[in-house]
Protein backbone atom coordinates (compact mmCIF):
# COMPACT_ATOMS: atom_id res chain seq x y z
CA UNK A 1 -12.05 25.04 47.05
CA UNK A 2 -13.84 23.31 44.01
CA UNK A 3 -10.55 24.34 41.45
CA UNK A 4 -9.12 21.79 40.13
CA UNK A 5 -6.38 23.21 38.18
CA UNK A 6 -4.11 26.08 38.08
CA UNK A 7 -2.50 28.32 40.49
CA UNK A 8 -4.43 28.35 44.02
CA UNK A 9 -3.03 30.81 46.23
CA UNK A 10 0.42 29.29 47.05
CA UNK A 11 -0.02 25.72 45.25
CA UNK A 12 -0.41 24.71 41.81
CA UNK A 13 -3.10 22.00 40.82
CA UNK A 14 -2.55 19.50 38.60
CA UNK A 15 -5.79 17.64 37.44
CA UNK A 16 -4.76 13.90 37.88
CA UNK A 17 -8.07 11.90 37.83
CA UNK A 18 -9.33 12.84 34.69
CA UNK A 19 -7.46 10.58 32.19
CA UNK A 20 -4.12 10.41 30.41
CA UNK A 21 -4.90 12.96 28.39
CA UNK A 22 -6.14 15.55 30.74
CA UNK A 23 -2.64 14.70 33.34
CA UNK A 24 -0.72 15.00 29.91
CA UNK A 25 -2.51 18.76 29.19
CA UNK A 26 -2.26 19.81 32.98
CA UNK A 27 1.74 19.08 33.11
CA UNK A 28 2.15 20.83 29.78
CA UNK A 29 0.30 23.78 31.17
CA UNK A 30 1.88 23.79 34.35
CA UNK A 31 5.35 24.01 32.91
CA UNK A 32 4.33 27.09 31.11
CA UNK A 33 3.19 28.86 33.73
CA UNK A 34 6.55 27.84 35.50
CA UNK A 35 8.50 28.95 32.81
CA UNK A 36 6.44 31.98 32.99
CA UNK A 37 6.57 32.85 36.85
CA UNK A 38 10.75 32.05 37.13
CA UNK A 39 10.28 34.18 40.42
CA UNK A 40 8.28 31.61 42.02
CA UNK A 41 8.99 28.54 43.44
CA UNK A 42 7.20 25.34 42.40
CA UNK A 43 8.09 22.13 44.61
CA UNK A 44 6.66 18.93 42.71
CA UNK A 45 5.29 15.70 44.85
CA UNK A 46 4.78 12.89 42.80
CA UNK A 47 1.13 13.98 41.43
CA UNK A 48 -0.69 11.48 39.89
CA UNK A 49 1.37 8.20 42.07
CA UNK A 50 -1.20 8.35 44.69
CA UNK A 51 -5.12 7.58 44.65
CA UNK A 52 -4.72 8.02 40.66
CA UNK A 53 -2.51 4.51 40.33
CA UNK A 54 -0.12 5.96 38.07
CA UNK A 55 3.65 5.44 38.28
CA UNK A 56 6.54 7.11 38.33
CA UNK A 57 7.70 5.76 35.45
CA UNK A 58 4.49 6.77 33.78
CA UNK A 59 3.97 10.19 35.28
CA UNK A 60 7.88 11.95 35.38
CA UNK A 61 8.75 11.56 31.56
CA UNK A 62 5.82 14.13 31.48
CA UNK A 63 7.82 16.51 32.97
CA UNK A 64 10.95 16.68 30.99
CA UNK A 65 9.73 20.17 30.01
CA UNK A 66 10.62 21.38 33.79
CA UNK A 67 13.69 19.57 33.98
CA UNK A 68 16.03 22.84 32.97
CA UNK A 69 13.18 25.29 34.95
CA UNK A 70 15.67 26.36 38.16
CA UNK A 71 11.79 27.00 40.15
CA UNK A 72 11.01 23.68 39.93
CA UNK A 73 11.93 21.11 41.97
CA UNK A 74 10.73 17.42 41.02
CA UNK A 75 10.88 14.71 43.40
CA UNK A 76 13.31 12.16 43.96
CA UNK A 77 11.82 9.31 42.30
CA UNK A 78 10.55 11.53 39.22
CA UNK A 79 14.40 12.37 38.57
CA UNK A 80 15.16 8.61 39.04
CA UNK A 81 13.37 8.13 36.15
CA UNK A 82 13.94 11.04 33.74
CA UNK A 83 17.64 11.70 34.79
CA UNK A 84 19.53 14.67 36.56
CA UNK A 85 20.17 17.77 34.63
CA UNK A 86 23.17 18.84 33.30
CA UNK A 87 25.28 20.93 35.11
């Protein structure tokens, strides 16, 4: 309670409320720590397309660093936007 970022027990929180910038730092970060972790498993919702109004199309490009990460699994409408990987 009262983190906003970061691992948390078994979820990861990404800061979406604080600005452009702050979303584009918090994805950048959590990618890392993906990368870092390959052992865990990271299942994305579409963070940021909720109460903070952004879209899909403004939110997924942001994660083209996870794309290749096997642990992480985007959601649908993130991949509809930044395309499948390749096999």
């Amino acid at each position: 309670m009262g983190q906003g970022h970061g691992l948390q027990g078994q979820s990861y929180a990404i800061d979406t409320m604080s600005g452009r910038a702050v979303l584009e730092q918090e994805v950048r970060q959590f990618c890392a720590v993906a990368k870092a972790h390959p052992q865990k498993q990271f299942l994305v919702t579409p963070v940021g397309c909720g109460i903070a109004g952004y879209r899909p199309e403004d939110v997924a490009p942001l994660f083209l660093t996870c794309k290749a990460l096997k642990n992480v699994s985007l959601p649908q409408v993130f991949w509809n936007v930044i395309g499948f990987p390749k096999s």
